[in-house]
Protein backbone atom coordinates (compact mmCIF):
# COMPACT_ATOMS: atom_id res chain seq x y z
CA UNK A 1 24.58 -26.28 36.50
CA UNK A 2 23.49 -26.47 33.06
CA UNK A 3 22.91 -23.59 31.20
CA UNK A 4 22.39 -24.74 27.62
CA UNK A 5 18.59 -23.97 27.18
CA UNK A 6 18.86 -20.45 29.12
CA UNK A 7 21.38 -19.56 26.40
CA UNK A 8 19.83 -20.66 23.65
CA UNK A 9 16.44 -18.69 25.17
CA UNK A 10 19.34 -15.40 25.53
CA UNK A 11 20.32 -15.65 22.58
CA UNK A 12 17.21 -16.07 20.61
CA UNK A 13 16.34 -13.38 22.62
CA UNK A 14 19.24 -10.84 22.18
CA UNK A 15 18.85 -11.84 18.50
CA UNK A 16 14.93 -10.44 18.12
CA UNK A 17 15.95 -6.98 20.44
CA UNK A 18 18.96 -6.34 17.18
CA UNK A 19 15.84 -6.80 14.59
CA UNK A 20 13.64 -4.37 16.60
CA UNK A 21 16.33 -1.86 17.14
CA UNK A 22 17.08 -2.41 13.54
CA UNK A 23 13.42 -1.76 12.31
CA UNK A 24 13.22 1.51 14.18
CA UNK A 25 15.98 2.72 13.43
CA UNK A 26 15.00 2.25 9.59
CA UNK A 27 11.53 3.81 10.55
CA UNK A 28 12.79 6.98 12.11
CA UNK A 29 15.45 7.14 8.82
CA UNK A 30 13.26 6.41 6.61
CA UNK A 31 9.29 7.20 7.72
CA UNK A 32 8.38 6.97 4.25
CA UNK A 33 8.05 2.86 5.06
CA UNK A 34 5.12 2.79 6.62
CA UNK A 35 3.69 4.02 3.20
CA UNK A 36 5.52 2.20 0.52
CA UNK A 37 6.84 -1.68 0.52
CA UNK A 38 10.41 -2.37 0.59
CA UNK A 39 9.63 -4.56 -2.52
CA UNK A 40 8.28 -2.44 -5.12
CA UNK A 41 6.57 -5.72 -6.43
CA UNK A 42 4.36 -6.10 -3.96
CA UNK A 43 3.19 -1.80 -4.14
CA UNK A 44 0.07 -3.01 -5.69
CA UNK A 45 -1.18 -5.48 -3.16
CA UNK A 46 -1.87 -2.33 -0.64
CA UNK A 47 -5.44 -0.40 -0.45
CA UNK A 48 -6.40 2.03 -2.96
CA UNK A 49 -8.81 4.95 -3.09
CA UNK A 50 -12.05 3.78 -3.98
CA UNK A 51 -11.22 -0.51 -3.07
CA UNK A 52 -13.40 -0.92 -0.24
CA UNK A 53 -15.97 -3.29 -0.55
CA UNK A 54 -18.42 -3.23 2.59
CA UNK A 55 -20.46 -6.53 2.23
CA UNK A 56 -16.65 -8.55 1.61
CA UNK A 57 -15.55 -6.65 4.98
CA UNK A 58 -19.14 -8.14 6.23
CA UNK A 59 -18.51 -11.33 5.47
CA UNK A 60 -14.92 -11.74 6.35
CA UNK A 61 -15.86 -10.31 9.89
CA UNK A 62 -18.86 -12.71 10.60
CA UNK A 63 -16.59 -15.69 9.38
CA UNK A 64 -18.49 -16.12 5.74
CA UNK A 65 -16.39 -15.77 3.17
CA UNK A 66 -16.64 -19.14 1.35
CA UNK A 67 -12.99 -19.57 2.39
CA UNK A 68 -13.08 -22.33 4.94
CA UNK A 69 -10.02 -21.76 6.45
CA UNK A 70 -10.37 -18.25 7.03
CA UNK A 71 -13.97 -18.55 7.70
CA UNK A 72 -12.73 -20.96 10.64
CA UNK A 73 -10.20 -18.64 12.51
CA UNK A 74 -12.65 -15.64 12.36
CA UNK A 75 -15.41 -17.97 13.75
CA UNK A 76 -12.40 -19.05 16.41
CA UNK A 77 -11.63 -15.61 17.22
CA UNK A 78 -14.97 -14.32 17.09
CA UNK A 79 -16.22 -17.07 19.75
CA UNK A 80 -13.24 -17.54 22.14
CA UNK A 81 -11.58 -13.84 21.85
């Protein structure tokens, strides 16, 4: 009988259960992580008091953002679920 896909499958498998247990064990260590990036780089990318902007949070939701590519998926999403 041959097994070679079904390990592969395990193993790809066994490989994504280590990075789960890995990521909760670094959430319960450090809970801080859900707040701050592990790259300090990217801090600045995250929302800030006073960011929001209704009418772009409109448009993006309705699929209208002048971006085709992300108007497409929302349409996509919006349409099919």
């Amino acid at each position: 009988e041959d097994i070679g896909p079904w390990l592969k499958s395990l193993q790809a498998f066994s490989s994504r259960l280590h990075w789960r247990s890995h990521f909760m064990q670094k959430l319960e260590s450090e809970p801080e992580l859900e707040k701050r990036d592990l790259c300090p780089a990217y801090q600045h990318l995250r929302r800030q008091e006073g960011d929001w902007n209704e009418n772009r949070f409109q448009a993006w939701s309705s699929g209208k953002t002048g971006f085709p590519f992300v108007d497409a998926c929302m349409r996509c999403l919006l349409q099919h679920g």
